[in-house]
C-alpha atoms as a PDB file:
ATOM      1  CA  UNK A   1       9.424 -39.607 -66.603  1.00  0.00           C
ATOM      2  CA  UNK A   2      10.427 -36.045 -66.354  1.00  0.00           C
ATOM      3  CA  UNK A   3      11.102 -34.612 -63.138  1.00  0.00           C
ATOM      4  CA  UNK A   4       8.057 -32.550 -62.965  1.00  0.00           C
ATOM      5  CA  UNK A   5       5.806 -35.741 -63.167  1.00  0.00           C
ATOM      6  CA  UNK A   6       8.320 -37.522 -60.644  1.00  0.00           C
ATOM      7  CA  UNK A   7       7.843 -34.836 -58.165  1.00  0.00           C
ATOM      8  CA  UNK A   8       4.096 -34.538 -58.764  1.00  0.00           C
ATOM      9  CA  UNK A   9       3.793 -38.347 -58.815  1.00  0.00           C
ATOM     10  CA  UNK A  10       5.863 -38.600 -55.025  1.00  0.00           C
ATOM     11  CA  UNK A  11       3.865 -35.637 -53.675  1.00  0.00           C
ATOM     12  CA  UNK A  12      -0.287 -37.614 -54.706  1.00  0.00           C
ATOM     13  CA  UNK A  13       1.775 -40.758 -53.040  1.00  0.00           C
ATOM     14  CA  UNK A  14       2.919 -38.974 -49.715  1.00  0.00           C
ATOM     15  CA  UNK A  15      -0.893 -37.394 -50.167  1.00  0.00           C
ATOM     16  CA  UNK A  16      -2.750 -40.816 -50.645  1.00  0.00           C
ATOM     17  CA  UNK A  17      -0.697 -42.404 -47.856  1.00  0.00           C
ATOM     18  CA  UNK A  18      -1.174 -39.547 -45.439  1.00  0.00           C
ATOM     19  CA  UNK A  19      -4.767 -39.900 -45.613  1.00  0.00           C
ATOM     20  CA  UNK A  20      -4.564 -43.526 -45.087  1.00  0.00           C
ATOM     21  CA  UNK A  21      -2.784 -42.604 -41.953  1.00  0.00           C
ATOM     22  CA  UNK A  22      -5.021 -40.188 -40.775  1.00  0.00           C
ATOM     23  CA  UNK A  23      -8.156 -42.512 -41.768  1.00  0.00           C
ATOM     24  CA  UNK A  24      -9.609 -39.740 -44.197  1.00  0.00           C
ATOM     25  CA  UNK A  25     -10.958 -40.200 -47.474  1.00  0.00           C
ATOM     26  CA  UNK A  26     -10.227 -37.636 -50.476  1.00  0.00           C
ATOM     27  CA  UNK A  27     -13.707 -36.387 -51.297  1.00  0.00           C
ATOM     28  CA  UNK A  28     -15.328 -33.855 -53.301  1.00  0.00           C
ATOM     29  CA  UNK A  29     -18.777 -32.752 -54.752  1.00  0.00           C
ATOM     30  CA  UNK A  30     -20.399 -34.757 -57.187  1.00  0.00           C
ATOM     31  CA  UNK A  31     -20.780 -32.495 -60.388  1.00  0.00           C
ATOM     32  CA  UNK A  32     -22.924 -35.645 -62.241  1.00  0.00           C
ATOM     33  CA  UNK A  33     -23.713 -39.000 -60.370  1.00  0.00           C
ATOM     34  CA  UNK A  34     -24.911 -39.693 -63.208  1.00  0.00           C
ATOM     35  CA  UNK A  35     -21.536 -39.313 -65.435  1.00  0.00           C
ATOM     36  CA  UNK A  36     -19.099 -40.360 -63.108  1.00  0.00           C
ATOM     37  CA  UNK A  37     -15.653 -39.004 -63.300  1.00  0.00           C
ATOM     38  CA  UNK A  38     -12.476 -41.015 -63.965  1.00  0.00           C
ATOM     39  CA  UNK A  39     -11.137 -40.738 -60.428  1.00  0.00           C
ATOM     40  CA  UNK A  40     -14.471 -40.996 -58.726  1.00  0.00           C
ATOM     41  CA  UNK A  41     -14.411 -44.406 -56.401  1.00  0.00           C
ATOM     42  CA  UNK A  42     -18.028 -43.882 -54.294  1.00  0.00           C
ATOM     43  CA  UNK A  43     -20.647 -41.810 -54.165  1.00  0.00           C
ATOM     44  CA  UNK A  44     -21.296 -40.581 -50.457  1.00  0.00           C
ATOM     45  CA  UNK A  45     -23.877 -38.428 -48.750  1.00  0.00           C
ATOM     46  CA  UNK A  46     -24.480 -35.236 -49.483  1.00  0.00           C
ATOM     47  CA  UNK A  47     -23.428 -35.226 -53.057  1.00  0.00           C
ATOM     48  CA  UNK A  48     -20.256 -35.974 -52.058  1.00  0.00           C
ATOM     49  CA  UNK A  49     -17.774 -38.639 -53.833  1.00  0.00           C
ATOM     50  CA  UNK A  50     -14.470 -39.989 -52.962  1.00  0.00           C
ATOM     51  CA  UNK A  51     -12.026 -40.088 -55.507  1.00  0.00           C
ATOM     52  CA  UNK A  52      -8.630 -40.776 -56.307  1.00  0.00           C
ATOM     53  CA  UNK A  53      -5.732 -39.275 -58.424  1.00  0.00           C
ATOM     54  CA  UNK A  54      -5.852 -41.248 -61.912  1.00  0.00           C
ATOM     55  CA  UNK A  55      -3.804 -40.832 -65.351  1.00  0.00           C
ATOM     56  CA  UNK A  56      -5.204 -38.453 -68.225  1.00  0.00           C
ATOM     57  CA  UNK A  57      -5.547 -40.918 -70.978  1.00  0.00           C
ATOM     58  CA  UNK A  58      -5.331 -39.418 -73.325  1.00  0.00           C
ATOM     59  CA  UNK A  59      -3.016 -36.082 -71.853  1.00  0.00           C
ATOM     60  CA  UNK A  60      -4.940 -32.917 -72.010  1.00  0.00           C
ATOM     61  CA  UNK A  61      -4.111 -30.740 -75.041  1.00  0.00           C
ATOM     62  CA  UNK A  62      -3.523 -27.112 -74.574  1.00  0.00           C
ATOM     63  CA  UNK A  63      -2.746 -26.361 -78.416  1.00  0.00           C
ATOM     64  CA  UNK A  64      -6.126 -23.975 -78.971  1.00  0.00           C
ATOM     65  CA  UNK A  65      -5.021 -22.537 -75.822  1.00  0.00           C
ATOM     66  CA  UNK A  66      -1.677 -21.723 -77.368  1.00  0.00           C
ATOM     67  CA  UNK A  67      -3.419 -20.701 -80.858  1.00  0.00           C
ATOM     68  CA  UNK A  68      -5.932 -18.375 -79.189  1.00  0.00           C
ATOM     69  CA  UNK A  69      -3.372 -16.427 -77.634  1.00  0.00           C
ATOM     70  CA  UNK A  70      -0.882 -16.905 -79.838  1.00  0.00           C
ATOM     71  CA  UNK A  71       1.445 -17.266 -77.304  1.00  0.00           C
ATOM     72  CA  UNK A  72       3.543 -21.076 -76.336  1.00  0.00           C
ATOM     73  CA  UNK A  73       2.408 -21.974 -72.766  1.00  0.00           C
ATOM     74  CA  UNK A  74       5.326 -22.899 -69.870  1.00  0.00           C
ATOM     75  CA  UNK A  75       5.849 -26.932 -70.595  1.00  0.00           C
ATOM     76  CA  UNK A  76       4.987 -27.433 -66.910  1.00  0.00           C
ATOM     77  CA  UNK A  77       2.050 -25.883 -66.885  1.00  0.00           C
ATOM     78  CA  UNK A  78       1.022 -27.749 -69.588  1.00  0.00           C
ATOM     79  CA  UNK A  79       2.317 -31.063 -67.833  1.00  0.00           C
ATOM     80  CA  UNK A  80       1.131 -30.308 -64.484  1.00  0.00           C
ATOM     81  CA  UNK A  81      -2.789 -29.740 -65.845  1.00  0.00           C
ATOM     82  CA  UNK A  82      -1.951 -33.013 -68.450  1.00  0.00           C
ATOM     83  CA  UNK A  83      -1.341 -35.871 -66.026  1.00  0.00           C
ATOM     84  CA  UNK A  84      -3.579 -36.491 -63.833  1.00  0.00           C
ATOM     85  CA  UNK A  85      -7.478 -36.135 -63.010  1.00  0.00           C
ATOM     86  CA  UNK A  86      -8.749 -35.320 -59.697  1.00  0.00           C
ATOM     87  CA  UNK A  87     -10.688 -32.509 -57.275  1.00  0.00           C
ATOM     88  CA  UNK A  88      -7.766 -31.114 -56.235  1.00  0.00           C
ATOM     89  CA  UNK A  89      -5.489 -31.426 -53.575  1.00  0.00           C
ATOM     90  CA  UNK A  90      -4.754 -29.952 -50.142  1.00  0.00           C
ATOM     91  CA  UNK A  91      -0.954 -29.095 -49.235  1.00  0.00           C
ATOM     92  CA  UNK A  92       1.079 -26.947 -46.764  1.00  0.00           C
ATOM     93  CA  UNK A  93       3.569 -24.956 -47.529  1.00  0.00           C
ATOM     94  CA  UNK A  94       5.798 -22.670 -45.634  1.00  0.00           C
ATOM     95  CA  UNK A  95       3.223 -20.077 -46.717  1.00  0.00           C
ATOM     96  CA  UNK A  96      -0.011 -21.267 -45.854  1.00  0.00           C
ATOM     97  CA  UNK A  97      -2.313 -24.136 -46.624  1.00  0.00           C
ATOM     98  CA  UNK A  98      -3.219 -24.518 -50.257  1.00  0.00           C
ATOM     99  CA  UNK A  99      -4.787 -26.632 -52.464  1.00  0.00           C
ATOM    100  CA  UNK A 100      -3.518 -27.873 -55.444  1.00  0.00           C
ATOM    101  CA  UNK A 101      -5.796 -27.363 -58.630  1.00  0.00           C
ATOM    102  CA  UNK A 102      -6.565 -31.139 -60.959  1.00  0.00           C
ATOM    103  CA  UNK A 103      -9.157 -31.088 -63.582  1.00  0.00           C
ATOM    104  CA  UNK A 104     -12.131 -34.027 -62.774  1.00  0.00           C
ATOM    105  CA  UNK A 105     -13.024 -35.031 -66.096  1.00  0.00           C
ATOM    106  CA  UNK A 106     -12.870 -33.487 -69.966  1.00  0.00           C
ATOM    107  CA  UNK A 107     -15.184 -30.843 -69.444  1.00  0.00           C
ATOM    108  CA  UNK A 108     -13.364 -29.534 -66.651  1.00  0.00           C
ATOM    109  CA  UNK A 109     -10.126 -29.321 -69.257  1.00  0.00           C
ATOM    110  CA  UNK A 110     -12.280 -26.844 -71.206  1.00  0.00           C
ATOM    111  CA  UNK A 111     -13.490 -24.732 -68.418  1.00  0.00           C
ATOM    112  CA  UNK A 112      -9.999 -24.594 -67.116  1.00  0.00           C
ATOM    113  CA  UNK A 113      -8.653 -23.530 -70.403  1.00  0.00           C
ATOM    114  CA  UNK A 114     -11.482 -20.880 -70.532  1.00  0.00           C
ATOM    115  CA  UNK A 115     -10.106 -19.744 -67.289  1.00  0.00           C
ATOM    116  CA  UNK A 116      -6.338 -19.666 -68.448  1.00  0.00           C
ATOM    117  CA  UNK A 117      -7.459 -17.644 -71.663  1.00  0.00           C
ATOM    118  CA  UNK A 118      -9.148 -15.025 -69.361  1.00  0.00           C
ATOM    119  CA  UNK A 119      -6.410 -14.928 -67.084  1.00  0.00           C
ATOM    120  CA  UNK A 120      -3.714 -14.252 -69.418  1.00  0.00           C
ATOM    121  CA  UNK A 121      -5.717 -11.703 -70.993  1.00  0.00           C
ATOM    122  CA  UNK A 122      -6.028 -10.251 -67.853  1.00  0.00           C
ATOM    123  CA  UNK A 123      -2.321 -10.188 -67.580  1.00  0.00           C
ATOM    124  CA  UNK A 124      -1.689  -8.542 -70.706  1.00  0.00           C
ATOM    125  CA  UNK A 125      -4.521  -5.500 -70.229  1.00  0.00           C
ATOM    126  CA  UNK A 126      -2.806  -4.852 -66.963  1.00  0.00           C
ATOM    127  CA  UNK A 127       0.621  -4.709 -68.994  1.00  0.00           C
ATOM    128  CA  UNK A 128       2.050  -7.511 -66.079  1.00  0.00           C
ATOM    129  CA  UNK A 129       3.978 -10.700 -67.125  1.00  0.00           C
ATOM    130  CA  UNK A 130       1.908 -13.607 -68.230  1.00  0.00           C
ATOM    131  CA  UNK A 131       1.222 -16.391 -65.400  1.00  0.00           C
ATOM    132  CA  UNK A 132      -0.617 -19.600 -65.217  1.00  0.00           C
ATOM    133  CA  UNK A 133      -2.504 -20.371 -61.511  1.00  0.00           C
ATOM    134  CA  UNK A 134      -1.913 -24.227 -60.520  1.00  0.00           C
ATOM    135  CA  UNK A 135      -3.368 -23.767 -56.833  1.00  0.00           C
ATOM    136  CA  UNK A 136      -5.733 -21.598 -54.645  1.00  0.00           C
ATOM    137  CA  UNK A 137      -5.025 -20.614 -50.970  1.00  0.00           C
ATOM    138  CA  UNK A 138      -7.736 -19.674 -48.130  1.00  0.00           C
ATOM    139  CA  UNK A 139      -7.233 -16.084 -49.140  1.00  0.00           C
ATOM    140  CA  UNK A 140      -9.354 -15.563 -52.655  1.00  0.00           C
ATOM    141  CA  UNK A 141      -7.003 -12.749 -53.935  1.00  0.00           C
ATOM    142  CA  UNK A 142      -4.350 -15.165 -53.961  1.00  0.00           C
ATOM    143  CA  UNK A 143      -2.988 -17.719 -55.876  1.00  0.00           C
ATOM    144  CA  UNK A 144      -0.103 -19.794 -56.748  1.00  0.00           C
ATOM    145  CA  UNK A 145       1.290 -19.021 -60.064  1.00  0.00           C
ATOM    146  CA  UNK A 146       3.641 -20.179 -62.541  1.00  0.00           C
ATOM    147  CA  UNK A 147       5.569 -17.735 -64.350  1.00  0.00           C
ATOM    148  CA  UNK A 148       4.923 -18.460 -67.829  1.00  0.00           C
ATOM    149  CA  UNK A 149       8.023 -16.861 -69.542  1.00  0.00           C
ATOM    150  CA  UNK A 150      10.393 -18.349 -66.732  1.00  0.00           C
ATOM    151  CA  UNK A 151       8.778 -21.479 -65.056  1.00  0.00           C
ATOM    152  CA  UNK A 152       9.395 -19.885 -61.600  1.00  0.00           C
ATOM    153  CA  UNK A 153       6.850 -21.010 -58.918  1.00  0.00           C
ATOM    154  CA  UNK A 154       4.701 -17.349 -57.665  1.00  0.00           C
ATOM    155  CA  UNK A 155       2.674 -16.366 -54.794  1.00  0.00           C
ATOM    156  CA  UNK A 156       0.140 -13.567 -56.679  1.00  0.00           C
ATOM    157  CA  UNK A 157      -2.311 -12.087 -55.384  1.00  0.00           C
ATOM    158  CA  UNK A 158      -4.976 -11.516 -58.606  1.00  0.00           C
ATOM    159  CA  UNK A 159      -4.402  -8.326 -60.786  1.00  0.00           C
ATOM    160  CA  UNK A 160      -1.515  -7.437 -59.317  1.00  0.00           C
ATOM    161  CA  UNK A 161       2.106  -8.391 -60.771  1.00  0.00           C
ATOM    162  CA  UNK A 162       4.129 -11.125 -58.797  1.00  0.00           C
ATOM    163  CA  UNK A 163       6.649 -10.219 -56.346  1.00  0.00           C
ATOM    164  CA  UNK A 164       7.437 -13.543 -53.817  1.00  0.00           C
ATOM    165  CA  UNK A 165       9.540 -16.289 -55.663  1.00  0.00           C
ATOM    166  CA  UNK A 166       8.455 -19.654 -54.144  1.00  0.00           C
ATOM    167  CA  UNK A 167      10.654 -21.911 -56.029  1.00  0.00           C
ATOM    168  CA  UNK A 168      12.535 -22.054 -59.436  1.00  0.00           C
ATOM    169  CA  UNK A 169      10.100 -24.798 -60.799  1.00  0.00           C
ATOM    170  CA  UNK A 170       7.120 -26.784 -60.417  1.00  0.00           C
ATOM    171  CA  UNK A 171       9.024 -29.448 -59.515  1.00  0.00           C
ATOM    172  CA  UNK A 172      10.989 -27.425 -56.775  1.00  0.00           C
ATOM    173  CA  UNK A 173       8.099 -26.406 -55.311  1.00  0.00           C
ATOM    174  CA  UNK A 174       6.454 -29.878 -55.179  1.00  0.00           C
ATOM    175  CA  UNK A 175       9.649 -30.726 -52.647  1.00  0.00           C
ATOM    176  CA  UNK A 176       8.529 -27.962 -50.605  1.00  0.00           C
ATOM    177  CA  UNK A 177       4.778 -29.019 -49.982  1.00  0.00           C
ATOM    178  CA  UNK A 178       3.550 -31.255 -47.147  1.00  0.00           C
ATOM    179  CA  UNK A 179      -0.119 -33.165 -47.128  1.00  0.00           C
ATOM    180  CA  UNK A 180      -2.811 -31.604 -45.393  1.00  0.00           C
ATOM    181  CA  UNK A 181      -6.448 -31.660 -45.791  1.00  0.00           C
ATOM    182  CA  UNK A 182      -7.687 -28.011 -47.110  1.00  0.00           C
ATOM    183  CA  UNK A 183     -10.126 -26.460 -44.629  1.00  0.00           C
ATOM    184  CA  UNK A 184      -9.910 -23.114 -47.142  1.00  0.00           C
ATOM    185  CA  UNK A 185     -12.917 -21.578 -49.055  1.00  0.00           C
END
């Protein structure tokens, strides 16, 4: 196991256990009761569902991603959004709270890779360096960003080009993160 999935794998462990601890349950919105995702566990009230973190079998694919912008996405990016499914996790950081961003199910892959395309398109109109978001934060103008020419770990707020180095990797940054339930919008 690389290091990245190490790190990632320690940090949903830490996350699962702190919720034990704290007698919380991960939840989430239901976005088909009737298709339920590979993580979900329960349905709850409210549309609601708890969930846990589970193994992408088989690994997302981000090839047509690569091919439709003709550009070779950071490995970590691509391993980060490959591993696991889930709704997304909360985290502190020295920052701020965040929350870390997991696909649910296959569809979710495609919307997210929708998302990356426009993003990096974004990026190149506004003639900035080429970045991948992994996690939101309770401000929406910013998100955590992987540099996707470097690997370095980004604080960016959206359309504007990065300036605060977090860490020198995913798996840096990982180290850095605490578990925390995200009360952000």
């Amino acid at each position: 196991m690389s290091s990245l999935a190490e790190s990632y794998q320690n940090f949903l462990a830490q996350t699962q256990s702190w919720y034990l601890q704290h007698n919380l349950t991960l939840q989430a919105w239901s976005a088909d009761p009737t298709h339920p995702a590979p993580g979900q566990l329960a349905v709850l009230e409210d549309n609601q569902v708890s969930w846990q973190p589970v193994r992408q079998q088989p690994p997302a694919d981000f090839s047509n991603v690569e091919q439709a912008l003709e550009l070779t996405l950071h490995p970590d990016i691509k391993q980060y959004y490959s591993l696991y499914y889930g709704a997304g996790l909360g985290a502190s950081h020295s920052r701020g709270p965040l929350q870390l961003l997991m696909v649910w199910d296959q569809a979710d892959v495609a919307r997210l890779q929708e998302n990356i395309i426009g993003h990096i398109l974004m990026k190149r109109r506004l003639k900035q360096p080429e970045t991948v978001f992994f996690a939101i934060t309770d401000d929406d103008s910013i998100v955590l960003s992987v540099l996707n020419s470097t690997g370095e770990v980004y604080l960016e707020t959206v359309g504007k080009d990065v300036k605060e180095k977090l860490a020198s990797s995913l798996s840096d940054f990982f180290s850095q993160l605490s578990p925390a339930a995200y009360q952000g919008g």
